[in-house]
Protein backbone atom coordinates (compact mmCIF):
# COMPACT_ATOMS: atom_id res chain seq x y z
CA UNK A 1 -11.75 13.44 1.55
CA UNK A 2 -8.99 10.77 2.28
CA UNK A 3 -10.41 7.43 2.54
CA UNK A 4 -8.02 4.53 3.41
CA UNK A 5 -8.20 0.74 5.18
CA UNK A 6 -5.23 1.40 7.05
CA UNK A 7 -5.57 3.15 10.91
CA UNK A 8 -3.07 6.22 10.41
CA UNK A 9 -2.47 8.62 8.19
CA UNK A 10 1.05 9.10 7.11
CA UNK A 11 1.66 13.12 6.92
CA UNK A 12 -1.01 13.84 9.68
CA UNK A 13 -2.22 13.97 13.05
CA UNK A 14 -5.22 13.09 13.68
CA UNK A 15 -6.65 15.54 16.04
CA UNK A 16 -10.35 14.27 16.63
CA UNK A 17 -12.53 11.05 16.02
CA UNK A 18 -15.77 12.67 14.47
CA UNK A 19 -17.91 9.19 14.72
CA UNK A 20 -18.52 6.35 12.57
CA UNK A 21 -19.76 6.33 9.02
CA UNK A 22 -21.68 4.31 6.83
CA UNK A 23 -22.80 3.68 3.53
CA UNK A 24 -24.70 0.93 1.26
CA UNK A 25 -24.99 0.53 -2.52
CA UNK A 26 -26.80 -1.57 -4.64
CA UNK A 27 -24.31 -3.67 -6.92
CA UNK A 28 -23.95 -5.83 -9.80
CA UNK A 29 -21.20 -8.32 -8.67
CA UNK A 30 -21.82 -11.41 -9.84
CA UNK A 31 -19.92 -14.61 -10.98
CA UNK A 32 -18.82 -14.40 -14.53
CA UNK A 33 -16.53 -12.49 -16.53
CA UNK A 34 -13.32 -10.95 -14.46
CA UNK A 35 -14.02 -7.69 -16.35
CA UNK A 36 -17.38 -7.30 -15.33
CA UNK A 37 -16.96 -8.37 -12.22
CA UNK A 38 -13.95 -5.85 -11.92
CA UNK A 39 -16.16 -2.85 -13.55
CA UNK A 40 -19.14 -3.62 -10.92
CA UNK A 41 -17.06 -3.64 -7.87
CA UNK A 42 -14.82 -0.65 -8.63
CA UNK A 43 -18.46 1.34 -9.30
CA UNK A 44 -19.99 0.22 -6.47
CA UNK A 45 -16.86 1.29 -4.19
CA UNK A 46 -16.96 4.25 -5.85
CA UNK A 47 -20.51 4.72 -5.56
CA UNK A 48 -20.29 3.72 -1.46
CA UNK A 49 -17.43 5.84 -1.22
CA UNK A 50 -19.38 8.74 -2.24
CA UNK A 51 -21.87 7.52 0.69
CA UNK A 52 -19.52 7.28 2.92
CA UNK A 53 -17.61 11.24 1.97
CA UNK A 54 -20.92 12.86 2.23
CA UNK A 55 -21.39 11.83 6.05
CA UNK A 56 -17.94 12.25 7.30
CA UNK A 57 -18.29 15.28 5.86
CA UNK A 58 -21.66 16.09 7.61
CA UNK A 59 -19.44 15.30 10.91
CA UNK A 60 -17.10 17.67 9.81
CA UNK A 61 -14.06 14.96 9.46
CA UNK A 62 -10.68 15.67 7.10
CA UNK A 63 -10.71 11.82 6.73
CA UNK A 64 -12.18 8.39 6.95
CA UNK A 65 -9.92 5.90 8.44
CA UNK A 66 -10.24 1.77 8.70
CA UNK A 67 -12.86 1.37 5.92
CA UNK A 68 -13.81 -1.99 5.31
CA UNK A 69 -16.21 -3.14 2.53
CA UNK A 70 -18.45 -6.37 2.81
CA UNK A 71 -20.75 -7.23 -0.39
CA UNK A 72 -23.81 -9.21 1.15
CA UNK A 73 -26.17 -10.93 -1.87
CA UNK A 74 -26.60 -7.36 -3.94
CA UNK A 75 -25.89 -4.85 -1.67
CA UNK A 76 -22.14 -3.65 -1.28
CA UNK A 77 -21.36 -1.61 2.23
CA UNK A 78 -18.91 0.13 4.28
CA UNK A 79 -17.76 1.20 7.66
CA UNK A 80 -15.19 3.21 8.65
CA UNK A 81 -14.03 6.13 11.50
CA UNK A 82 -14.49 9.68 10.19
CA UNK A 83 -11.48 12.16 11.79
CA UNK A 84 -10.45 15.36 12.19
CA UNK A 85 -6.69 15.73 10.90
CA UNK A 86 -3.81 18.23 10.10
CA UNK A 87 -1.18 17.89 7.91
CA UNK A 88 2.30 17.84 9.37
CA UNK A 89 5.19 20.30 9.24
């Protein structure tokens, strides 16, 4: 599953917009040291990520474009647009 911020996909055409997915972890961002506070929010994107693969995927979607991530209090989530798309020539 490709997941990116950006709106395109360089290589593809994007054939169909499947729907929008979401997904919500629990996290353990907090203020303190930069390396724990770098090790908590690249598991909980990865963790959300996961989330976020398994319902695109449900939709039947190639990709998940526009993602954006918000962390509110404890809780890190994410939105994107699941698609359909073929790899060019």
């Amino acid at each position: 599953m490709i997941i990116t911020t950006g709106h395109t996909l360089e290589g593809y055409t994007i054939t169909q917009y499947q729907g929008i997915v979401t997904g919500a972890v629990l996290t353990t961002v907090k203020a303190g040291a930069d390396r724990l506070k770098t090790a908590a929010w690249q598991n909980g994107i990865a963790g959300v990520n996961e989330i976020l693969s398994a319902n695109a995927e449900r939709k039947f979607a190639d990709a998940i474009l526009g993602v954006q991530y918000f962390l509110e209090g404890d809780t890190l989530a994410a939105v994107g647009t699941a698609v359909k798309a073929v790899k060019n020539a």
